[in-house]
Protein backbone atom coordinates (compact mmCIF):
# COMPACT_ATOMS: atom_id res chain seq x y z
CA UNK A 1 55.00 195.89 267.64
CA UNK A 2 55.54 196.81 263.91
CA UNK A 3 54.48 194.23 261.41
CA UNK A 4 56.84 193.21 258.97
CA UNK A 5 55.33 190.34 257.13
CA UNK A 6 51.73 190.69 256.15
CA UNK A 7 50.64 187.14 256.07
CA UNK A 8 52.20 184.59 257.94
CA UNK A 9 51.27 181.14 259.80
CA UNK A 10 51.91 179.39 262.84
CA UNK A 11 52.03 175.90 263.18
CA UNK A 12 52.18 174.07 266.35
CA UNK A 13 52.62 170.61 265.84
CA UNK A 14 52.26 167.44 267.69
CA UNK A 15 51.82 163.38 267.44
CA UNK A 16 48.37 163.68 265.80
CA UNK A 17 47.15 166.99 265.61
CA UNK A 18 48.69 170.06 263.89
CA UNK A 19 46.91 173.56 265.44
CA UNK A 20 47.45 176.19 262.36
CA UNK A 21 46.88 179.86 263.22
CA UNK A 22 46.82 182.11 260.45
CA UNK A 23 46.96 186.12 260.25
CA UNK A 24 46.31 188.06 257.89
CA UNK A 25 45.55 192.64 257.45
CA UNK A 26 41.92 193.09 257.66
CA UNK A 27 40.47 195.56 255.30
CA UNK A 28 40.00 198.32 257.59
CA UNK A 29 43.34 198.10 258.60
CA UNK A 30 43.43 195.89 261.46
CA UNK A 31 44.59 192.31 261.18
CA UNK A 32 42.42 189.20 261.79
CA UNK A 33 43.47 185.36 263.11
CA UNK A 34 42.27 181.98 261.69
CA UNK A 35 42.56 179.08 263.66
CA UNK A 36 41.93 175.45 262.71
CA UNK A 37 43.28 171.82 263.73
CA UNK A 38 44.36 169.23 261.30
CA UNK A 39 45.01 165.25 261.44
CA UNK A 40 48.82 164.55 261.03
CA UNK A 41 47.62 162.15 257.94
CA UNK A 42 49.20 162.70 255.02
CA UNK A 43 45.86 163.76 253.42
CA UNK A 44 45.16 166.29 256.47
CA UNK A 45 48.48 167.96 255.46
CA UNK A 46 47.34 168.58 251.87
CA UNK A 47 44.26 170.02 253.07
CA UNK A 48 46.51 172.37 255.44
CA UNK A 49 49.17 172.94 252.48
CA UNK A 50 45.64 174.00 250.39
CA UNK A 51 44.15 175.94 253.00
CA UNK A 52 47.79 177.89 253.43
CA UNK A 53 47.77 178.92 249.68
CA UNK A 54 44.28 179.53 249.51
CA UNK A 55 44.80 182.71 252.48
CA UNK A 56 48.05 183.69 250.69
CA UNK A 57 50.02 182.40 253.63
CA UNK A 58 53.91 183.79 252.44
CA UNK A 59 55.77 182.51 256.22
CA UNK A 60 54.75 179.36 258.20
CA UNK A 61 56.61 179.01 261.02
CA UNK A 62 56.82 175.61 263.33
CA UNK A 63 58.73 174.61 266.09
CA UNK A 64 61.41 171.22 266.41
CA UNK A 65 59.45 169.68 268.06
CA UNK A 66 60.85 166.00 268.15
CA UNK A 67 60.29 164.07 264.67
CA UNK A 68 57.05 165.30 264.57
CA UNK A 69 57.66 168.08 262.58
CA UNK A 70 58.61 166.74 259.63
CA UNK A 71 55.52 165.34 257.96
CA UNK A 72 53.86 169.06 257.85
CA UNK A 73 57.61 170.37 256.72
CA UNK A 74 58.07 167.70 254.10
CA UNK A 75 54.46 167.99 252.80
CA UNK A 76 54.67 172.26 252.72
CA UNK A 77 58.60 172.06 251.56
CA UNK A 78 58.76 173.26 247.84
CA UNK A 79 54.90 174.81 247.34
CA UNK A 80 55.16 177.89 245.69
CA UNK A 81 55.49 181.19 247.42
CA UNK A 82 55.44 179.53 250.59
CA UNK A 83 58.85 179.89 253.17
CA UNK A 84 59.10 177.50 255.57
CA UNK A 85 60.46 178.43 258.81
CA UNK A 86 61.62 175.53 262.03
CA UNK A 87 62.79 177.68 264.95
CA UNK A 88 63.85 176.54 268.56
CA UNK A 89 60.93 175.90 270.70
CA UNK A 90 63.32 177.39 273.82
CA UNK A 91 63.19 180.58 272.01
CA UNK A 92 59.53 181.48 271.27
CA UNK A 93 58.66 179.98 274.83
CA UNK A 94 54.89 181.30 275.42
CA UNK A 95 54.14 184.04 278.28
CA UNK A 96 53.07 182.21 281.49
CA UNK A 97 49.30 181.71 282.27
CA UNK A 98 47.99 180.89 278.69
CA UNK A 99 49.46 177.80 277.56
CA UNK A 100 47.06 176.28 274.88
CA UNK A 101 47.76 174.91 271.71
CA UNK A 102 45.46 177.55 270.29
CA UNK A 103 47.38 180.01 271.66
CA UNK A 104 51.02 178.79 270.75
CA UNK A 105 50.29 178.68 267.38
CA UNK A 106 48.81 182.48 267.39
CA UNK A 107 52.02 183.28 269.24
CA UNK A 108 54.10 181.65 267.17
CA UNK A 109 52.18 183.91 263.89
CA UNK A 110 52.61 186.75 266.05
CA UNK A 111 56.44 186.36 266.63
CA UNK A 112 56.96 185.71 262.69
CA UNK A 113 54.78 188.70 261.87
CA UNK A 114 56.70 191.15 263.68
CA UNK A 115 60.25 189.40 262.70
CA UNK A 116 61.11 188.13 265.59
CA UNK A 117 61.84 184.64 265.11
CA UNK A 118 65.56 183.14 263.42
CA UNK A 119 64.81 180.11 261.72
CA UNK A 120 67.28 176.79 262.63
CA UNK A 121 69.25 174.93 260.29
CA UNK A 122 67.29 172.79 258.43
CA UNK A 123 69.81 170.42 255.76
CA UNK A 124 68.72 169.75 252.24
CA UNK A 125 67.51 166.79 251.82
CA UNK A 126 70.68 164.63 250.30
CA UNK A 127 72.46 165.98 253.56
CA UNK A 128 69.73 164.80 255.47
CA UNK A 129 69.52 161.31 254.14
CA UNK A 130 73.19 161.41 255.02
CA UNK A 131 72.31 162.83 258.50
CA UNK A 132 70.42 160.06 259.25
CA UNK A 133 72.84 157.20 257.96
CA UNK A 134 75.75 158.13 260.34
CA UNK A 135 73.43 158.90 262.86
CA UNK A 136 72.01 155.23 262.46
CA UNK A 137 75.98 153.82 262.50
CA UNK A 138 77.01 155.81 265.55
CA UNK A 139 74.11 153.93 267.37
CA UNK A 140 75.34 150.72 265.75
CA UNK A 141 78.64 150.96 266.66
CA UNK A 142 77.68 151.85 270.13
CA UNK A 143 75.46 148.98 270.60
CA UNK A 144 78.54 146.74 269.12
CA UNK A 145 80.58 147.93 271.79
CA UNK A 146 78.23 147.18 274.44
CA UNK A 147 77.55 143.93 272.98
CA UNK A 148 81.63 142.97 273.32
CA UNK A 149 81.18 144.37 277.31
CA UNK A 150 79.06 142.02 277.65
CA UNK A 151 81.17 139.10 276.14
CA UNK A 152 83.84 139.83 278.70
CA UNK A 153 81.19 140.73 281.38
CA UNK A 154 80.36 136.52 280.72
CA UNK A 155 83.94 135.72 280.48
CA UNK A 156 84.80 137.16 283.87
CA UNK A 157 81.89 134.92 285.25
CA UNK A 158 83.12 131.67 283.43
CA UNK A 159 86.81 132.79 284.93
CA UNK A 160 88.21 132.90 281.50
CA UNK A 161 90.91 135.91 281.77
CA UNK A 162 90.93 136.04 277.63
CA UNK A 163 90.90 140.40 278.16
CA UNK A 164 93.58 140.22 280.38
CA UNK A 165 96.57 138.67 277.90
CA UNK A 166 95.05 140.22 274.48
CA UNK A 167 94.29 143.62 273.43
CA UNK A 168 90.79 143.12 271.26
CA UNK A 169 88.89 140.33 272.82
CA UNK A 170 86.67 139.71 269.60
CA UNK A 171 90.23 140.32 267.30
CA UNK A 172 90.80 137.31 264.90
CA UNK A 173 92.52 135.15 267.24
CA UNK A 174 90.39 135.66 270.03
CA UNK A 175 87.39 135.09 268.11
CA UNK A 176 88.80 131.58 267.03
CA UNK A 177 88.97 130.45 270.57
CA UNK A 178 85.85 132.14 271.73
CA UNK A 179 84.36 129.99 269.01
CA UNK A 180 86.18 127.13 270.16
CA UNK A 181 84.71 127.42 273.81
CA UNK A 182 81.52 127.56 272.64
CA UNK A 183 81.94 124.22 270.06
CA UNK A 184 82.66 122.21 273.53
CA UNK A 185 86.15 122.66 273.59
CA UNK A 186 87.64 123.18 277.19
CA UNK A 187 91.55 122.47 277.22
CA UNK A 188 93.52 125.25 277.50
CA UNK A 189 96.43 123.45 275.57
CA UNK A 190 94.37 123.35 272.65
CA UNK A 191 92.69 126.84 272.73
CA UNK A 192 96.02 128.79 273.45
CA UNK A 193 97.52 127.06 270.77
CA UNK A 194 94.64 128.70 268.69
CA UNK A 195 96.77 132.34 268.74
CA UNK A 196 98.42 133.71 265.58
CA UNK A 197 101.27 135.38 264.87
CA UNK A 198 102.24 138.08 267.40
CA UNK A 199 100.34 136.33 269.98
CA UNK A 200 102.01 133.06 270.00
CA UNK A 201 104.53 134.28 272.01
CA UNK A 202 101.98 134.84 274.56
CA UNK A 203 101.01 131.31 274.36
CA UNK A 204 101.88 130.36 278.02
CA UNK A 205 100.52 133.17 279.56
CA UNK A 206 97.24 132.34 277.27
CA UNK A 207 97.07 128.53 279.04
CA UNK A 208 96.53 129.94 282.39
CA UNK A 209 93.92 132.97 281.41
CA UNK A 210 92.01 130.22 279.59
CA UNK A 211 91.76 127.83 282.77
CA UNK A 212 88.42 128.45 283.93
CA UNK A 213 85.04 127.17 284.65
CA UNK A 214 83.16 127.16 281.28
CA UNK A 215 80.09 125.63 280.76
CA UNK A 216 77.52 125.43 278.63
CA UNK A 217 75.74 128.32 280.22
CA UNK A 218 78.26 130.40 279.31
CA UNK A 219 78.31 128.75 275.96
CA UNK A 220 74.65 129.91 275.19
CA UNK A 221 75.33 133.11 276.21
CA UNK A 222 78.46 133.91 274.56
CA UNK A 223 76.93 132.46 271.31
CA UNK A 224 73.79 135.02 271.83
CA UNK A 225 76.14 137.91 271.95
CA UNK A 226 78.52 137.16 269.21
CA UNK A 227 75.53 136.25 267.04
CA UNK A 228 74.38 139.80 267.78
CA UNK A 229 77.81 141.30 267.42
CA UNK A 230 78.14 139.64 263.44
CA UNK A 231 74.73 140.78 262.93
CA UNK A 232 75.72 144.51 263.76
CA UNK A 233 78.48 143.85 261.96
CA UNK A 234 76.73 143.64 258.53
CA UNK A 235 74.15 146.13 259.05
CA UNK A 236 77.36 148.54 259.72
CA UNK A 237 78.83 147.46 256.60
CA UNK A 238 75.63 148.10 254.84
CA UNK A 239 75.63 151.47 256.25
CA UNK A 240 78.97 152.61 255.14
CA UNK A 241 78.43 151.23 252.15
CA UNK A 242 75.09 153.86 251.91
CA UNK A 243 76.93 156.21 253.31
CA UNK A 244 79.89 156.44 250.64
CA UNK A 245 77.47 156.16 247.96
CA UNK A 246 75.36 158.99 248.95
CA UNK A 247 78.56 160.90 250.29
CA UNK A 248 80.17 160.62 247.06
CA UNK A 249 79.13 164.04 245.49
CA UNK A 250 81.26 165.68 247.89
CA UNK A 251 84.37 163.53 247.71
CA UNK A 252 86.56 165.86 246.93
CA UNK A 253 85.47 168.14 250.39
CA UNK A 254 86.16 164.50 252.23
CA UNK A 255 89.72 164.67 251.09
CA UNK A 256 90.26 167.88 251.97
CA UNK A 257 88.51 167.48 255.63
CA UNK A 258 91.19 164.38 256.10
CA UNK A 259 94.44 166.51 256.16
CA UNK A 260 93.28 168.03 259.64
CA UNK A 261 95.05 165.93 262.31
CA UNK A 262 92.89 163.54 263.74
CA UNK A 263 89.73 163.62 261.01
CA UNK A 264 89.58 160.33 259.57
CA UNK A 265 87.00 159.35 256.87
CA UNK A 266 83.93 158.86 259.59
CA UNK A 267 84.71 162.16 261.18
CA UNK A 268 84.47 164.11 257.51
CA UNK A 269 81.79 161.98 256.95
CA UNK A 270 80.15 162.86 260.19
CA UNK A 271 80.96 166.89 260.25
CA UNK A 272 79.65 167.00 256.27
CA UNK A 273 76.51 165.13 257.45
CA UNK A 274 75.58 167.38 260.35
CA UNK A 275 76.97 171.13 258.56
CA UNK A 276 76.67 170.68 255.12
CA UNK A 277 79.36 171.77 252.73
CA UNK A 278 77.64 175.78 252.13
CA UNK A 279 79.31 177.79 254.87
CA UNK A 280 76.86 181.11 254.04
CA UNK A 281 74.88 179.60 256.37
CA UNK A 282 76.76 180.36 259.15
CA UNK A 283 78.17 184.23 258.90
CA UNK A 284 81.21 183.21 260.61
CA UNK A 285 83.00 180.63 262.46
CA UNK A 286 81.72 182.08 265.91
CA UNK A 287 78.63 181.53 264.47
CA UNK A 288 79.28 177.67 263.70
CA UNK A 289 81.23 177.25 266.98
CA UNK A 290 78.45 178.40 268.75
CA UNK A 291 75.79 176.28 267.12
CA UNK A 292 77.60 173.07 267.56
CA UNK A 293 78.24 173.77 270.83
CA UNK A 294 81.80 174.33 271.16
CA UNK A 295 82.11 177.75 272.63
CA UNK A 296 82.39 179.03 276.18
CA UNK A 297 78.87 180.13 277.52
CA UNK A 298 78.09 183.82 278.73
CA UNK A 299 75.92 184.70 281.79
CA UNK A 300 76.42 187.88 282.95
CA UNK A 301 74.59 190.03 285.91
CA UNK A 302 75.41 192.83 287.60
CA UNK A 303 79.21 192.85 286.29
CA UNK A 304 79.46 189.24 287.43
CA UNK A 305 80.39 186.33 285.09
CA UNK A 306 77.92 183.55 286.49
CA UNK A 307 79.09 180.95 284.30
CA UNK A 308 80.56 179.73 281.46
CA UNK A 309 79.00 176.36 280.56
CA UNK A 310 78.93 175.29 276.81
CA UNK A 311 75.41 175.81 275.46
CA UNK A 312 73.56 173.29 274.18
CA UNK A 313 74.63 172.59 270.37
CA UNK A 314 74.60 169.59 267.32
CA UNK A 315 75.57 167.05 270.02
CA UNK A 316 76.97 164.49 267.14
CA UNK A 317 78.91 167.21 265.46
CA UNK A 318 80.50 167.88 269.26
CA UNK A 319 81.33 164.32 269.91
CA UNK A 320 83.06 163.44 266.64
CA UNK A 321 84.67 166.81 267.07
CA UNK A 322 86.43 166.27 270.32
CA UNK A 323 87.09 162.93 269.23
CA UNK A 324 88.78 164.12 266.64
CA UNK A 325 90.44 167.00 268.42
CA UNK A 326 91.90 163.78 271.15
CA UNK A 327 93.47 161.97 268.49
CA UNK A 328 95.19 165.42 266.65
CA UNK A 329 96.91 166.51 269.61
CA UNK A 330 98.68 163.25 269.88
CA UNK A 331 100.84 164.48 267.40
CA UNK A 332 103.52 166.22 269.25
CA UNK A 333 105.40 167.70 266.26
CA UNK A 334 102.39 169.61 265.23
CA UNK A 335 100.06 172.93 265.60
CA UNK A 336 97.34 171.03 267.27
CA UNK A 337 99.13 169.30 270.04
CA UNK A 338 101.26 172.50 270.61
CA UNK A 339 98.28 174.15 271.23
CA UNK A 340 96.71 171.70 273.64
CA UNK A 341 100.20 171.49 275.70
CA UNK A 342 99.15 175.49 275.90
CA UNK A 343 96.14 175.09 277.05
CA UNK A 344 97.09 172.76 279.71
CA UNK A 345 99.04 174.89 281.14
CA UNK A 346 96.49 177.56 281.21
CA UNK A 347 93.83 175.40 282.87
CA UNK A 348 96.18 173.39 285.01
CA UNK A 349 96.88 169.67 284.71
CA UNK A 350 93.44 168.30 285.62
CA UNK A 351 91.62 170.21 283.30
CA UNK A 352 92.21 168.06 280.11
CA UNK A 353 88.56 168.30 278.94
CA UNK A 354 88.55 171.55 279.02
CA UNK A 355 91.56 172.15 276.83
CA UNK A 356 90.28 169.40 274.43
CA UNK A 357 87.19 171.18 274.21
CA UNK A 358 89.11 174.56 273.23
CA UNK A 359 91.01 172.43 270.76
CA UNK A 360 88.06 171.12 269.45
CA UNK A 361 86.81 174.52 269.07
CA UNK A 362 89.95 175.57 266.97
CA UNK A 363 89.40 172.71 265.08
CA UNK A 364 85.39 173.72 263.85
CA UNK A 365 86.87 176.74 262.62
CA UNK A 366 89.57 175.02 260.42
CA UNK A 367 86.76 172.77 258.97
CA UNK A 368 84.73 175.98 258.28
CA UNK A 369 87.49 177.75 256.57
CA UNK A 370 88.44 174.62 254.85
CA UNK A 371 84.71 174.06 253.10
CA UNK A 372 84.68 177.84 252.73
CA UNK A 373 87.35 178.03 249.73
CA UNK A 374 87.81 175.72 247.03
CA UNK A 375 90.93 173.58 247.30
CA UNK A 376 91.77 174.91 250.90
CA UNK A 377 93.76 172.40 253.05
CA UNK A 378 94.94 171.83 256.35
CA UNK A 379 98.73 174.05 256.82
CA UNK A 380 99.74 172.85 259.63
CA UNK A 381 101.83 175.61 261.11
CA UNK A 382 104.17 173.89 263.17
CA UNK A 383 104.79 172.85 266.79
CA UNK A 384 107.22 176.40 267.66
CA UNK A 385 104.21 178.75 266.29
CA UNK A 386 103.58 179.59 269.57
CA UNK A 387 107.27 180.31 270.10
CA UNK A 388 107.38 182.51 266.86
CA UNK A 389 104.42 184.26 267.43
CA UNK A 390 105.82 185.67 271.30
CA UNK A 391 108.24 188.49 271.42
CA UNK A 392 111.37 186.93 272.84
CA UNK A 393 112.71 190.30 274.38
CA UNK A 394 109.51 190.69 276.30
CA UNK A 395 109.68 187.28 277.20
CA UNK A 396 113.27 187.67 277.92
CA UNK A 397 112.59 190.39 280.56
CA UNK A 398 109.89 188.41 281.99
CA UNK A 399 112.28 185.34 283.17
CA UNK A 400 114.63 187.83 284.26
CA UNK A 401 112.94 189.44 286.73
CA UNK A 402 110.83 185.98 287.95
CA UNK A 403 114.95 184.84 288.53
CA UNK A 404 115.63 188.23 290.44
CA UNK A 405 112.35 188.11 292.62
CA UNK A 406 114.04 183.97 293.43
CA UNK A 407 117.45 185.93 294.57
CA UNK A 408 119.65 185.55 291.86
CA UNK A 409 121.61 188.00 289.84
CA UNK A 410 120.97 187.58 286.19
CA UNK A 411 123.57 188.52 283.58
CA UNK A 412 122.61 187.82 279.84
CA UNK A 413 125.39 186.87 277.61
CA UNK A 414 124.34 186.39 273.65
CA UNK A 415 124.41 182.70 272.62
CA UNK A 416 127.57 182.20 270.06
């Protein structure tokens, strides 16, 4: 193989150890390969980082491998005349038979040499540190939501029915009696008459759900998890309060994400976290589809389509995504739910994830067009575009003759 780049590195990197290959041209024209292992210590690195310069190193290349990658990348990022390269370990997998770490790392300096490596998306840092805050709040909010399962999980045991008569079981009324319950108090006269508002006409029906057998068993445990669930609750507060403070340089991209249907702030907070706002990075929006995951796989052999499973993609950009994309096509008067009424249809009626995910694939490419021009917004192009965009005489002709092939005799009279 031809090589491209005359001086390159590979790095492979684990827990403690970082294996460094280096090659560089010989003098009588061949080309000759350094190998040596370094600590992970902070102090290691520089040596490495030193050691680089010192052989005129111009590419290092590493593979994702975990977290573990980022000490070396952090420590190399920004030396001078050094490119920095994190590629897929799936893609440079190593021929079978010599798996060593000597011997990644050479084939890793090998594959860079000759140009055969694409390097992954690596965010700068102020994305990153935003990366990792809604990362960090998705988790929270998770483990909130397991923590109220488990409230009514204890509930159901203590024959309290609270979930059954109101819609949020740790809303503002519910959380007054729940906090009765566990202060000692047991008549159900007294803790139904705890509702507010729109749920005092619901009073009755709250006197028999909260007719149980209560103790103080249930007392300690309820008081664990809602002790827990405050505690999340400040931490996510905390985090969004981070979040819009770091976030706030791109405020005005924020805005603009929100008039898609169905992107709220946390969704434009999550897709600007996990893309970026500089779409050059991705050529196109097949490009971006593809690496978040939201296009059709392709597996082909011998003529045959074997498959088309999603690949593998930014899983938290493909979540908030199709989250988004469930709560757009609710909006019946509008491009995205026309187009998921379409795609219904196409897939059949038990197929609904697989027309959100093609929604949510329409909707990537809006963001990507949206952060690719200055002041774009969402146009929202109307419920009948699909109507508009089909020729009606073709259409026409096609109902005819489905009604002739039924038996009938069509004549076509123009509507006054």
């Amino acid at each position: 193989m031809e090589v491209i780049i005359d001086r390159v590195a590979g790095l492979d990197v684990h827990k403690d150890a970082v294996m460094a290959a280096v090659r560089v041209p010989e003098e009588r024209g061949g080309r000759t390969q350094t190998v040596k292992e370094f600590r992970t210590f902070t102090g290691e690195l520089l040596r490495l980082r030193d050691w680089l310069v010192e052989s005129g190193v111009t590419l290092v290349v590493m593979e994702a491998t975990g977290v573990y990658w980022k000490p070396p990348w952090h420590v190399l990022e920004g030396t001078s005349g050094l490119e920095l390269m994190l590629v897929n370990a799936h893609h440079v997998k190593n021929l079978p038979g010599r798996k060593t770490d000597v011997s990644d790392a050479a084939w890793l300096a090998q594959l860079a040499e000759c140009g055969l490596l694409r390097g992954s998306f690596v965010p700068p840092p102020v994305i990153a540190q935003l990366r990792d805050l809604t990362r960090d709040r998705k988790k929270l909010i998770e483990d909130r939501a397991k923590e109220t399962q488990r409230v009514q999980k204890v509930l159901e045991d203590a024959g309290i029915k609270l979930d059954s008569v109101v819609t949020d079981v740790l809303g503002k009324a519910s959380r007054r009696m729940l906090d009765a319950l566990v202060a000692g108090e047991r008549d159900p006269e007294v803790l139904a008459d705890l509702a507010l508002t729109r749920m005092r006409p619901r009073i009755p029906e709250l006197r028999h759900a909260l007719l149980g057998r209560f103790d103080d068993h249930h007392a300690l445990m309820i008081r664990t998890h809602l002790n827990h669930v405050d505690h999340l609750g400040v931490s996510i507060n905390a985090l969004d309060a981070e979040v819009d403070r770091v976030i706030a340089p791109f405020a005005d991209q924020v805005r603009r994400l929100m008039t898609i249907p169905g992107v709220g702030k946390r969704t434009a907070e999550v897709v600007i976290a996990e893309m970026g706002v500089d779409m050059t990075r991705f050529p196109s929006a097949a490009h971006l589809a593809s690496w978040a995951g939201l296009c059709p796989g392709n597996h082909e052999s011998a003529g045959k389509r074997r498959g088309g499973r999603a690949r593998k993609g930014n899983a938290a950009l493909r979540v908030a995504l199709c989250e988004a994309a469930w709560a757009g096509v609710r909006k019946n008067d509008s491009y995205p739910g026309a187009q998921f009424r379409r795609f219904q249809r196409r897939f059949g009626p038990k197929a609904e994830g697989k027309a959100i995910f093609a929604c949510a694939h329409t909707l990537v490419v809006m963001i990507r067009n949206i952060l690719a021009e200055d002041d774009a917004v969402f146009e929202d192009l109307g419920a009948d575009w699909f109507e508009r965009r089909t020729d009606s005489a073709a259409h026409t002709r096609r109902l005819v003759r489905q009604l002739e092939k039924l038996g009938h005799r069509v004549t076509l009279q123009p509507a006054a």
